[in-house]
N, C-alpha and C. Protein backbone atom coordinates (compact mmCIF):
# COMPACT_ATOMS: atom_id res chain seq x y z
N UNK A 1 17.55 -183.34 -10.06
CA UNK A 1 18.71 -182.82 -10.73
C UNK A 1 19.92 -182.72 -9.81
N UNK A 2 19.82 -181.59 -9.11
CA UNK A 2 21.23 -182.22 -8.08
C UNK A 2 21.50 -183.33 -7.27
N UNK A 3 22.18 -183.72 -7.45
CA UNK A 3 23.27 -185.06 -6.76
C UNK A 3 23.61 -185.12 -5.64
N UNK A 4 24.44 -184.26 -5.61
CA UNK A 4 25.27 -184.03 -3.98
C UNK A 4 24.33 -182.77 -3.68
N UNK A 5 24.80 -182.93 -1.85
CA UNK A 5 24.38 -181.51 -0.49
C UNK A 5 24.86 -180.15 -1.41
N UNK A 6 26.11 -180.51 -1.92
CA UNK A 6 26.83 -179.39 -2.01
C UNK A 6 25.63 -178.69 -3.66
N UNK A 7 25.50 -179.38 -4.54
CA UNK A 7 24.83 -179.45 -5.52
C UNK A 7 23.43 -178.56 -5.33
N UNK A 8 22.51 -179.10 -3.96
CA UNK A 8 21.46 -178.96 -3.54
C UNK A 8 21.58 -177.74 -3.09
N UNK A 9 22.82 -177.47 -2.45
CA UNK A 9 22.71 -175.70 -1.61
C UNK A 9 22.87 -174.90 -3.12
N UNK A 10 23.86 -175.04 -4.19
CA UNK A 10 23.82 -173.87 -5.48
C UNK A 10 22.40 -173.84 -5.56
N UNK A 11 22.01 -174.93 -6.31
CA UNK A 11 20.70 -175.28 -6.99
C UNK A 11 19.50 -174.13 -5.89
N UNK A 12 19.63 -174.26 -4.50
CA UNK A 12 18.71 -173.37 -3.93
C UNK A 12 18.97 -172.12 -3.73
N UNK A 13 20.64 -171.99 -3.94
CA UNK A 13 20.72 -170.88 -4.27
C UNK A 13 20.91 -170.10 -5.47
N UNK A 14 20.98 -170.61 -6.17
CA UNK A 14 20.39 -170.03 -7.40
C UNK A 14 18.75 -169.21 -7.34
N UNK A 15 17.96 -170.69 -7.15
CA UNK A 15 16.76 -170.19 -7.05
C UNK A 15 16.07 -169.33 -6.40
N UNK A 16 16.66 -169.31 -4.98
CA UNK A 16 16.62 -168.03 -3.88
C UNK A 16 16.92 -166.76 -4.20
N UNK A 17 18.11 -166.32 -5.36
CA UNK A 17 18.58 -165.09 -6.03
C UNK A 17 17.88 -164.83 -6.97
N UNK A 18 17.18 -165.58 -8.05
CA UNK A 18 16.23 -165.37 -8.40
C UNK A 18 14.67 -164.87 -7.73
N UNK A 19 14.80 -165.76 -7.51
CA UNK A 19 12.90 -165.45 -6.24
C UNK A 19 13.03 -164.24 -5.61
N UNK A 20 14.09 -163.94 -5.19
CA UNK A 20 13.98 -162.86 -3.96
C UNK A 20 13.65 -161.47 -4.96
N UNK A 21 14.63 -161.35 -6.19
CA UNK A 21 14.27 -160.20 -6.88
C UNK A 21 13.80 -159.91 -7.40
N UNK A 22 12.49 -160.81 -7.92
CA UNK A 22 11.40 -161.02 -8.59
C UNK A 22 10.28 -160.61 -7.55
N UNK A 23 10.12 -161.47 -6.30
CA UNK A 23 9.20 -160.50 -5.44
C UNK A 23 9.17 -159.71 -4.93
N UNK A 24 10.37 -159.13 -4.68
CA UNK A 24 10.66 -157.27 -4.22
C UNK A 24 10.51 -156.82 -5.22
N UNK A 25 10.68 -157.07 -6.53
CA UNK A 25 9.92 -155.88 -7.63
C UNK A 25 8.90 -156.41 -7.58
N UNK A 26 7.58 -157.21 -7.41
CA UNK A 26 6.44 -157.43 -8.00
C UNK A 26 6.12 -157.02 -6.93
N UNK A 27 6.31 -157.12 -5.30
CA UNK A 27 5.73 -156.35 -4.08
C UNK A 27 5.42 -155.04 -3.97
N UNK A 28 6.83 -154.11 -4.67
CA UNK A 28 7.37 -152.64 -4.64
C UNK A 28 6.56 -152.40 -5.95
N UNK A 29 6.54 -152.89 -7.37
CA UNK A 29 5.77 -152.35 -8.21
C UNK A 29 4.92 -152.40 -8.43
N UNK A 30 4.19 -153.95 -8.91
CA UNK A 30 3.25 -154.22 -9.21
C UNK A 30 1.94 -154.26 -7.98
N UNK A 31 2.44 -154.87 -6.79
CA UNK A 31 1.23 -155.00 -5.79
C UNK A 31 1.19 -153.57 -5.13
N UNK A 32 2.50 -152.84 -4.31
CA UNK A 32 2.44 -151.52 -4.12
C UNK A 32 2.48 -150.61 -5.06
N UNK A 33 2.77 -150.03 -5.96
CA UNK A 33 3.74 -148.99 -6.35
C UNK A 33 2.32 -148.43 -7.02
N UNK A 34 1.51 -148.03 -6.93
CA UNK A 34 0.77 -147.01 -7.05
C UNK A 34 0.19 -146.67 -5.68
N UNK A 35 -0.13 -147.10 -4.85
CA UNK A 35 -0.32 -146.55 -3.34
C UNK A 35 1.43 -145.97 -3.33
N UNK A 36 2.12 -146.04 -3.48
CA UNK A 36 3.69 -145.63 -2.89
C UNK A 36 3.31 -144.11 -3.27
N UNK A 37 3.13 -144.11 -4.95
CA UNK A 37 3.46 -142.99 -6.00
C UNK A 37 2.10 -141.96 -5.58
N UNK A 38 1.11 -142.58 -5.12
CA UNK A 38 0.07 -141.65 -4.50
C UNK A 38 0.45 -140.49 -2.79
N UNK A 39 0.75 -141.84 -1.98
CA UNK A 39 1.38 -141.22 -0.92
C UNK A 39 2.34 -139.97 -1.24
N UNK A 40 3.25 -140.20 -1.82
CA UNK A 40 4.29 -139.36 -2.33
C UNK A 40 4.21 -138.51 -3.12
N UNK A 41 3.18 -138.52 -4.34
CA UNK A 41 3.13 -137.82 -5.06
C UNK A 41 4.16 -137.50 -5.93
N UNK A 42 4.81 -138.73 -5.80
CA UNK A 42 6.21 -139.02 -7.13
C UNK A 42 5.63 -139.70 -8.48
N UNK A 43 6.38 -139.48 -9.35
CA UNK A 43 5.50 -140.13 -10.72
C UNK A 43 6.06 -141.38 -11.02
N UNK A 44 7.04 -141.76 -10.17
CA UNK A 44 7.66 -142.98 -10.50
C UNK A 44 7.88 -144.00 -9.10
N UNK A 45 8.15 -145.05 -9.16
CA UNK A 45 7.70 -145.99 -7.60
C UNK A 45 9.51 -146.03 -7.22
N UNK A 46 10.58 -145.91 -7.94
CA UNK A 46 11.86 -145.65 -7.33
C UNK A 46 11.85 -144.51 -6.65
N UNK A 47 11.33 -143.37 -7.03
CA UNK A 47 11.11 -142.02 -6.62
C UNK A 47 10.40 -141.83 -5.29
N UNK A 48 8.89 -142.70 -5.79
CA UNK A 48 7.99 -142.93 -4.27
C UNK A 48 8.98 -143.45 -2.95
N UNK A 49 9.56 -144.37 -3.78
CA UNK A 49 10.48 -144.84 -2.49
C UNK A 49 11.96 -144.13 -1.78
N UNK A 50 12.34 -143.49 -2.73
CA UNK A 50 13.21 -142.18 -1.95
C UNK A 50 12.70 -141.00 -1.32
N UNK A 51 11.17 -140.93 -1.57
CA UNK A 51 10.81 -139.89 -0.87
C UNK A 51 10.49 -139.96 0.48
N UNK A 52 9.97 -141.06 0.68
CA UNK A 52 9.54 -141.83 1.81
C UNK A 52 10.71 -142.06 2.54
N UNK A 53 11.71 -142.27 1.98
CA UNK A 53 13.17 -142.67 2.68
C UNK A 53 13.65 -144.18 2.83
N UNK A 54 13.02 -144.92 2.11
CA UNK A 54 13.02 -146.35 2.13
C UNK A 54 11.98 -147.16 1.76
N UNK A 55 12.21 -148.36 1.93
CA UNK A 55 11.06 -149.38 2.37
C UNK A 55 11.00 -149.52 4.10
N UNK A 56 9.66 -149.82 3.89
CA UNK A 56 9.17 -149.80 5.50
C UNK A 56 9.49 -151.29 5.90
N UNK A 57 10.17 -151.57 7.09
CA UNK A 57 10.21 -152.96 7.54
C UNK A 57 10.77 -153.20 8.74
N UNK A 58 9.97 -153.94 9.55
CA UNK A 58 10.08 -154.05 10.54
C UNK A 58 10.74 -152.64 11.51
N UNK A 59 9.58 -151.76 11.15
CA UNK A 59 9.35 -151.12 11.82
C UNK A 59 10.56 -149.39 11.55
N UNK A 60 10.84 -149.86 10.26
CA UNK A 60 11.98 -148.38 9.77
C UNK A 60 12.00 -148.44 8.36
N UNK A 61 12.58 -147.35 7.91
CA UNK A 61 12.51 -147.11 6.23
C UNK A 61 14.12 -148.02 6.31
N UNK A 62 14.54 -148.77 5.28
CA UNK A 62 15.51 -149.15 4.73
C UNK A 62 15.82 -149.20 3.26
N UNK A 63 16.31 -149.40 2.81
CA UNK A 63 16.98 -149.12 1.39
C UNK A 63 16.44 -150.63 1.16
N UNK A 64 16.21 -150.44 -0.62
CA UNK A 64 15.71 -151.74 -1.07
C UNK A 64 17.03 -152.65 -0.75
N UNK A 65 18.03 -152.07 -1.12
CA UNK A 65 19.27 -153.50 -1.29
C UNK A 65 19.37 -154.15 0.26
N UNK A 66 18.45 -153.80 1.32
CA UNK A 66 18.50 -154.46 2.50
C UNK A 66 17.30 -155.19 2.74
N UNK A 67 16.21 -154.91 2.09
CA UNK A 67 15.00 -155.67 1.65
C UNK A 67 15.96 -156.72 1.32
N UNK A 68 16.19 -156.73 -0.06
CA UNK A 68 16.67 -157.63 -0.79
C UNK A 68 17.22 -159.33 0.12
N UNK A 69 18.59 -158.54 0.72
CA UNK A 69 19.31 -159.15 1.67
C UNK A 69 18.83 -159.91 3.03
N UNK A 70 17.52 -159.41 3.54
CA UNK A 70 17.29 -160.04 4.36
C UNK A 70 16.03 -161.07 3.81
N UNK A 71 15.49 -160.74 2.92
CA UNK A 71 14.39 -161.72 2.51
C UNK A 71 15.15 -162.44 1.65
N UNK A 72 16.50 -162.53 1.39
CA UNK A 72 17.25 -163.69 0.54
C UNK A 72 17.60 -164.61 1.85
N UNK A 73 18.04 -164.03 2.64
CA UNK A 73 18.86 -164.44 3.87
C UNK A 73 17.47 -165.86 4.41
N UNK A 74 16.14 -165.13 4.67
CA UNK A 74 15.22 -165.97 5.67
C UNK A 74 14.75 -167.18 4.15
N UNK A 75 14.84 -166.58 2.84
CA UNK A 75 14.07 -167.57 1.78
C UNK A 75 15.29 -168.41 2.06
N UNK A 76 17.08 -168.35 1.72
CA UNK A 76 17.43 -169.42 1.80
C UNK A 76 17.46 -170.45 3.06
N UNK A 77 17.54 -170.16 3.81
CA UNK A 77 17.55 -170.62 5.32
C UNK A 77 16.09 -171.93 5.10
N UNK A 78 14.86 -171.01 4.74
CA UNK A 78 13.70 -171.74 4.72
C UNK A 78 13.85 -172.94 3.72
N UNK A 79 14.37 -172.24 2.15
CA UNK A 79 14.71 -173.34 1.28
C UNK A 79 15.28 -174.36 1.87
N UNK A 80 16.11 -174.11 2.29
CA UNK A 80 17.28 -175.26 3.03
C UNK A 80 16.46 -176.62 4.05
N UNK A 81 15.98 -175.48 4.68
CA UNK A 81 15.63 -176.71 5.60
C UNK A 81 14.21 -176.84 5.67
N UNK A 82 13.63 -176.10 4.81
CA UNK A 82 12.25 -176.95 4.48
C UNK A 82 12.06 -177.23 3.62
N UNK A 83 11.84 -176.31 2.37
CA UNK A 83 11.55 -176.28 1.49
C UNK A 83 11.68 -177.44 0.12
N UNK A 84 13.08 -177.71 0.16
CA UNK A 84 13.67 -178.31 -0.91
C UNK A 84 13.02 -180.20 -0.06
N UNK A 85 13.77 -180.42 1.25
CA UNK A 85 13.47 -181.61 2.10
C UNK A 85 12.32 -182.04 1.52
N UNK A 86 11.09 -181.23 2.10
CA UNK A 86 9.70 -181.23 2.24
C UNK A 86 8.95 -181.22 0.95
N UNK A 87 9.38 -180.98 0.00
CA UNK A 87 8.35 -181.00 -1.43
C UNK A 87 8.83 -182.41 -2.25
N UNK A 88 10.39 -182.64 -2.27
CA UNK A 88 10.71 -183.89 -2.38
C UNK A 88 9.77 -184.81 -1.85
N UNK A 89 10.13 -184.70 -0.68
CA UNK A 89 9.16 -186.21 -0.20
C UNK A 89 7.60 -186.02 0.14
N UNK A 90 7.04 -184.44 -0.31
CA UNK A 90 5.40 -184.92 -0.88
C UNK A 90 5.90 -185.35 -2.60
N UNK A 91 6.36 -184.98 -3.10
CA UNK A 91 6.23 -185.33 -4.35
C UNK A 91 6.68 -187.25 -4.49
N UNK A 92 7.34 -187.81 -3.65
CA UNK A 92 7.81 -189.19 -3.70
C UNK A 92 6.49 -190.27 -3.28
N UNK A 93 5.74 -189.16 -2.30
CA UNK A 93 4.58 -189.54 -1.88
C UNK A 93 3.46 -189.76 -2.85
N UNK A 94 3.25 -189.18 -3.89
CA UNK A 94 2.67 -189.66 -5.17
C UNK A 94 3.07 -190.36 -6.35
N UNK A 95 4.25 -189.54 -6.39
CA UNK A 95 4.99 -190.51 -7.76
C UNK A 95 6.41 -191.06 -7.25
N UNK A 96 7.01 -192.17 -8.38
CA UNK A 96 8.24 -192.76 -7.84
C UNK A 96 8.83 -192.16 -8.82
N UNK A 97 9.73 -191.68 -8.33
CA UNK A 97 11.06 -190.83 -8.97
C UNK A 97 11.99 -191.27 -10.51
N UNK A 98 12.02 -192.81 -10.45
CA UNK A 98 12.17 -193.71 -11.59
C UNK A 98 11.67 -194.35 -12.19
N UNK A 99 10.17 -193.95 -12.01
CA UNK A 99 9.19 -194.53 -12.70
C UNK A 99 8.36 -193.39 -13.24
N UNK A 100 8.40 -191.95 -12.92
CA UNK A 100 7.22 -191.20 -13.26
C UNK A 100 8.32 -190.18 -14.30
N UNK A 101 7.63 -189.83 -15.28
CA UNK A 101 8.39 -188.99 -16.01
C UNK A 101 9.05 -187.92 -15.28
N UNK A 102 10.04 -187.50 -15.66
CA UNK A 102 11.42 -186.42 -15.09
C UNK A 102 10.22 -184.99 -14.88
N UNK A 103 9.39 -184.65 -16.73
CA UNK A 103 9.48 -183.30 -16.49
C UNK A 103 7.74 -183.66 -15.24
N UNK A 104 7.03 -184.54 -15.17
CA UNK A 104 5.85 -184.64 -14.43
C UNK A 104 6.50 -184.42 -13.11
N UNK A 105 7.40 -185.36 -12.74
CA UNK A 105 8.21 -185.32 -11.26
C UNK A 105 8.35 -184.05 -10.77
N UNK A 106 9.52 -183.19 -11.88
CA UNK A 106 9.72 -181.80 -11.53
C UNK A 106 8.66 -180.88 -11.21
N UNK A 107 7.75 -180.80 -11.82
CA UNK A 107 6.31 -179.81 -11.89
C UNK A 107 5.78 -180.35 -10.28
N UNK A 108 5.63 -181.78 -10.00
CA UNK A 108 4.81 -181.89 -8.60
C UNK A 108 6.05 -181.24 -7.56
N UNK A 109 7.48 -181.27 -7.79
CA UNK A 109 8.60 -180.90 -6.73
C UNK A 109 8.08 -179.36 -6.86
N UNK A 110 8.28 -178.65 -8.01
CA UNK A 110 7.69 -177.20 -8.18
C UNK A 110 6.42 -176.99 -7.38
N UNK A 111 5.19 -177.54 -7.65
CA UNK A 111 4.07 -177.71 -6.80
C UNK A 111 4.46 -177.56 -5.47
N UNK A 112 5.10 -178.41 -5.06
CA UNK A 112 5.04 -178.88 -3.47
C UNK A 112 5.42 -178.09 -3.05
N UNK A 113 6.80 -176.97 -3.65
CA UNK A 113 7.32 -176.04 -2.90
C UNK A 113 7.05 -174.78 -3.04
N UNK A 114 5.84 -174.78 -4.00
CA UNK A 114 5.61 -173.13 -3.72
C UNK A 114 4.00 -173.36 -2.66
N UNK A 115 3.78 -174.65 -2.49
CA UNK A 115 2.47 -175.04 -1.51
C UNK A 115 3.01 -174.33 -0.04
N UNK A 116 4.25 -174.95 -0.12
CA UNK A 116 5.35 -174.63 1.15
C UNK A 116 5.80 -173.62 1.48
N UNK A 117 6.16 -172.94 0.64
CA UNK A 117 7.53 -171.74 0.54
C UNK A 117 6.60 -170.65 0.74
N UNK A 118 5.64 -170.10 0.13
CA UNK A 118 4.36 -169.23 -0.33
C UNK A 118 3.85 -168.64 1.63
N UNK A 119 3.04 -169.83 1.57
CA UNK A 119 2.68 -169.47 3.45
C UNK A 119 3.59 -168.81 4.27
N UNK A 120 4.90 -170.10 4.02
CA UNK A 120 5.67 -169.82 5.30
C UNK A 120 6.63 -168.23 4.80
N UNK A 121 6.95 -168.25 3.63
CA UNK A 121 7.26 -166.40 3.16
C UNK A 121 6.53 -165.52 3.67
N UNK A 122 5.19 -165.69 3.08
CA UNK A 122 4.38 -164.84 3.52
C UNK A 122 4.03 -164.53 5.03
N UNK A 123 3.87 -165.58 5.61
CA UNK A 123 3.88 -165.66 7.13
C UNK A 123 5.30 -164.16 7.25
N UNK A 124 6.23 -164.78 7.22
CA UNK A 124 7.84 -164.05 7.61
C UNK A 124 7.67 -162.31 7.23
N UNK A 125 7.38 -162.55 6.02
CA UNK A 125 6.60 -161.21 5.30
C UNK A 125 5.80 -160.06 6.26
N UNK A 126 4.95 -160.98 6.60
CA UNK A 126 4.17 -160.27 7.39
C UNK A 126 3.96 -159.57 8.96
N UNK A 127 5.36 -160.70 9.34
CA UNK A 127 6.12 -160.08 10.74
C UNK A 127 6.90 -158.84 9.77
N UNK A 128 7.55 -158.70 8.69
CA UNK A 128 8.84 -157.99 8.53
C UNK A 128 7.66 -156.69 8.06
N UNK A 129 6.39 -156.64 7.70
CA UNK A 129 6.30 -155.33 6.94
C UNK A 129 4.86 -154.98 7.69
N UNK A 130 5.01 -155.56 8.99
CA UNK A 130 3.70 -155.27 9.41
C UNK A 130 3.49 -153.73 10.29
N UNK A 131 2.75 -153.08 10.15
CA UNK A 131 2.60 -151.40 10.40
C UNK A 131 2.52 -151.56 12.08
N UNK A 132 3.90 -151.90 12.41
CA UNK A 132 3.97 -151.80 13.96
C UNK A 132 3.84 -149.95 14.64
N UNK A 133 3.85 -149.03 13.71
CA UNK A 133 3.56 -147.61 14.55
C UNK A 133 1.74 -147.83 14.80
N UNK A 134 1.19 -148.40 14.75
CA UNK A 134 -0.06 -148.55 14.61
C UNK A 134 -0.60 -149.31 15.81
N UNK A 135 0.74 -150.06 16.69
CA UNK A 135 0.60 -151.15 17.64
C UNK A 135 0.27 -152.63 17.29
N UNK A 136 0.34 -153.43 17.66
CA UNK A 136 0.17 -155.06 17.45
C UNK A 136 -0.58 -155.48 17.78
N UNK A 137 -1.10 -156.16 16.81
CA UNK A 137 -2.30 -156.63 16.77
C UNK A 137 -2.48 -158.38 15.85
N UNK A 138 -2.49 -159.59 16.92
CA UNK A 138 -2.87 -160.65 16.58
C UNK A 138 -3.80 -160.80 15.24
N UNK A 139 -4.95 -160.05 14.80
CA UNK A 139 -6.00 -160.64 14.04
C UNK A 139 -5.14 -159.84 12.83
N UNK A 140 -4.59 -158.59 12.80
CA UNK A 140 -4.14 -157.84 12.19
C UNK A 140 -2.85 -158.62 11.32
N UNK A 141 -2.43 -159.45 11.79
CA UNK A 141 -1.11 -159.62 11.51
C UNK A 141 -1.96 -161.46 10.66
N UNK A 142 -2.91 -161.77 10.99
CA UNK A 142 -3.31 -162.57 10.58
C UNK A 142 -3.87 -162.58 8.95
N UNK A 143 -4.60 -161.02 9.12
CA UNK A 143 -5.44 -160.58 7.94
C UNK A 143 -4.38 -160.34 6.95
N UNK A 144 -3.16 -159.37 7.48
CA UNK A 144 -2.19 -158.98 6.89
C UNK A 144 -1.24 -160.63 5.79
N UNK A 145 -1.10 -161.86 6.56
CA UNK A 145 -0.57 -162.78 6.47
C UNK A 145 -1.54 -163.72 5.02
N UNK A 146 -3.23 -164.06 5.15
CA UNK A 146 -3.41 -164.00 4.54
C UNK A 146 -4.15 -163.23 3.43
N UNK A 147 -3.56 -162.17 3.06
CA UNK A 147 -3.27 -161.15 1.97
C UNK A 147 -2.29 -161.04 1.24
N UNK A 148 -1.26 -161.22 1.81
CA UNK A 148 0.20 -162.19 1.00
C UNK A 148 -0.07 -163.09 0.52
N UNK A 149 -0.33 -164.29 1.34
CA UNK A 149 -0.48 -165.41 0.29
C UNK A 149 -1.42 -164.95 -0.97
N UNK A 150 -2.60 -164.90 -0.52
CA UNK A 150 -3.85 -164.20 -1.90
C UNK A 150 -2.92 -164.02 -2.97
N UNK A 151 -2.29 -163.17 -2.69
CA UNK A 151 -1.29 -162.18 -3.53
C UNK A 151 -0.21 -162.72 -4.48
N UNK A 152 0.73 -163.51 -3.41
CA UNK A 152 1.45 -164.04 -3.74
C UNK A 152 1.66 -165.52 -4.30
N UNK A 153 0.72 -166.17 -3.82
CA UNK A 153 0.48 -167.87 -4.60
C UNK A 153 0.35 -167.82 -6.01
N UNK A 154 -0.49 -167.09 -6.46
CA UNK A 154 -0.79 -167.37 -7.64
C UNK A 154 0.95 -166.63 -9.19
N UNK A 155 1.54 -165.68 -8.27
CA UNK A 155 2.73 -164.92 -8.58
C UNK A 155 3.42 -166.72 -8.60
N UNK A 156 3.54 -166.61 -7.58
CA UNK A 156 5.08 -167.69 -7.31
C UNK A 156 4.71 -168.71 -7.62
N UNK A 157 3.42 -169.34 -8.09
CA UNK A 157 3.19 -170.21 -8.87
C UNK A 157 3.35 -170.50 -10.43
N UNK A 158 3.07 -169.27 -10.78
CA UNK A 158 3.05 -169.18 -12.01
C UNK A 158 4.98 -168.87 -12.51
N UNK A 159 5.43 -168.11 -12.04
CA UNK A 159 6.49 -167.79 -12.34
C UNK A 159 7.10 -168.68 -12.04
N UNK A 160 7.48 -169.36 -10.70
CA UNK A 160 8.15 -170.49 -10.88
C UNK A 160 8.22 -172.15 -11.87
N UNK A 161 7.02 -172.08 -11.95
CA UNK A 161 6.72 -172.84 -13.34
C UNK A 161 7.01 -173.04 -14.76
N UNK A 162 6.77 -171.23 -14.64
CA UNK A 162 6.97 -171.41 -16.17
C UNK A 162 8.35 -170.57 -16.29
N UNK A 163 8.99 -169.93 -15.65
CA UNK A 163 9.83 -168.90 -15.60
C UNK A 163 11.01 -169.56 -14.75
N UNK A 164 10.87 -169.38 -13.49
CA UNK A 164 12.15 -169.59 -12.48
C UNK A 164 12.97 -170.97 -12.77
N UNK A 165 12.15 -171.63 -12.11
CA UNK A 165 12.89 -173.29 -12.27
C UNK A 165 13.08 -173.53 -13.79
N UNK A 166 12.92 -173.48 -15.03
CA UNK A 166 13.06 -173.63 -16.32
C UNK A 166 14.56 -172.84 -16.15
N UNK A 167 14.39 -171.71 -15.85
CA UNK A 167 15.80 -170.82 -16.07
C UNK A 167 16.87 -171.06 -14.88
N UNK A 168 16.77 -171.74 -13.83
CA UNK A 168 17.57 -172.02 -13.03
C UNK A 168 17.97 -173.94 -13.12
N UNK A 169 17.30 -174.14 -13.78
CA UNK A 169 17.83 -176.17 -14.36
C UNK A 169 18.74 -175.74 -15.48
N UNK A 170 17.83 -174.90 -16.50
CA UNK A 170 19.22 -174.71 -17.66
C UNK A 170 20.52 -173.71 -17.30
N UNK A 171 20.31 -172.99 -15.88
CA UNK A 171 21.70 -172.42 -15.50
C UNK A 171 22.73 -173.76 -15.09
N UNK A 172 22.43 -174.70 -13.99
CA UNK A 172 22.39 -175.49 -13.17
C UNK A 172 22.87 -176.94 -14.25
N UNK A 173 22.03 -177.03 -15.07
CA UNK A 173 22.97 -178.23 -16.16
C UNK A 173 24.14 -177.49 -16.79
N UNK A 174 24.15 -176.20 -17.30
CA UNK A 174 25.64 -175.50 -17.58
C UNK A 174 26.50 -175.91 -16.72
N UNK A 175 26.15 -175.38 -15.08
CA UNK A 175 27.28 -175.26 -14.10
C UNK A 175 27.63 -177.08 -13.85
N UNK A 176 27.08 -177.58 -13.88
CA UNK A 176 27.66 -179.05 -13.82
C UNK A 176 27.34 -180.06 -14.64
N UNK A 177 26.88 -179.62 -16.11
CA UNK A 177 27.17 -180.61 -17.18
C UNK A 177 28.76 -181.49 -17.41
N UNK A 178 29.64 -181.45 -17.04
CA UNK A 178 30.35 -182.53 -16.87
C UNK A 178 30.36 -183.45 -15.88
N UNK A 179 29.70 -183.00 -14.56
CA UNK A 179 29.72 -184.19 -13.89
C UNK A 179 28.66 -185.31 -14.03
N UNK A 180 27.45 -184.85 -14.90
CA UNK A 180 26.30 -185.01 -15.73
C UNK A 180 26.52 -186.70 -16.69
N UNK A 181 27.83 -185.98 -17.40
CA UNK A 181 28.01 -187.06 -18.76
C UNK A 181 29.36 -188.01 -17.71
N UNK A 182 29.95 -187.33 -16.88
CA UNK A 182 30.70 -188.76 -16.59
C UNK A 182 30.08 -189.76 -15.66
């Protein structure tokens, strides 16, 4: 779908503003937010998290909107220069681009990059939220690393599939349907 560099950076960023706030709520609610609301003894996981004084990361409580910001910051960076590159050309590696149907093409580009994106997040993840008052620990940070993925593959698979990329192509043909038809 996108054309031009310039095309390729919206297009990932689109998708990066999406992704990012989809897995800070599914991290904060769905995978944490009853350990939060237990710790705390708040009845609600916004609550758990003001009581606590933040989210924990890298090593301090911070406010979600800085979660947000820095795991947008490292997803686009990664998009950029891996992500988008790298699933392209596994996906060219099986099928030819003008020969294999558009929506088959798209689904293996989707494939390739949550094969990609998933690890190396999670990897990043797991430096940013790893329980450094506890001290550092190699196997720890390993176990911790894959427990994310576990967690998270099957999330960012599914959602990007059927959810993200569907709703970020039909943002994305809006924003440049005229350069489309000329």
């Amino acid at each position: 779908m996108p054309q031009s560099q310039f095309q390729r950076m919206i297009f990932a960023f689109l998708t990066v503003l999406v992704t990012v706030h989809a897995y800070v709520f599914y991290s904060l609610y769905v995978v944490n937010g009853n350990i939060l609301m237990e710790v705390t003894g708040s009845s609600g996981v916004l609550a758990a998290i003001n009581a606590q004084g933040g989210v924990y990361m890298a090593g301090h409580f911070v406010p979600i909107w800085s979660v947000v910001i820095v795991e947008f910051i490292f997803a686009y960076l990664l998009e950029i220069i891996m992500g988008s590159p790298c699933s392209f050309r596994l996906a060219t590696r099986i099928f030819q681009p003008g020969e294999t149907h558009p929506v088959l093409f798209e689904t293996a580009i989707i494939c390739a990059t949550v094969g990609l994106m998933c690890p190396a997040m999670s990897l990043i993840a797991a430096f940013l939220y790893y329980p450094y008052y506890t001290g550092f620990h190699a196997l720890t940070l390993l176990a911790n690393w894959l427990k994310l993925v576990c967690f998270n593959f099957p999330f960012a698979f599914f959602t990007q599939l059927f959810f993200i990329q569907p709703l970020i192509r039909t943002i994305f043909k809006a924003l440049f349907a005229k350069k489309h038809k000329a």
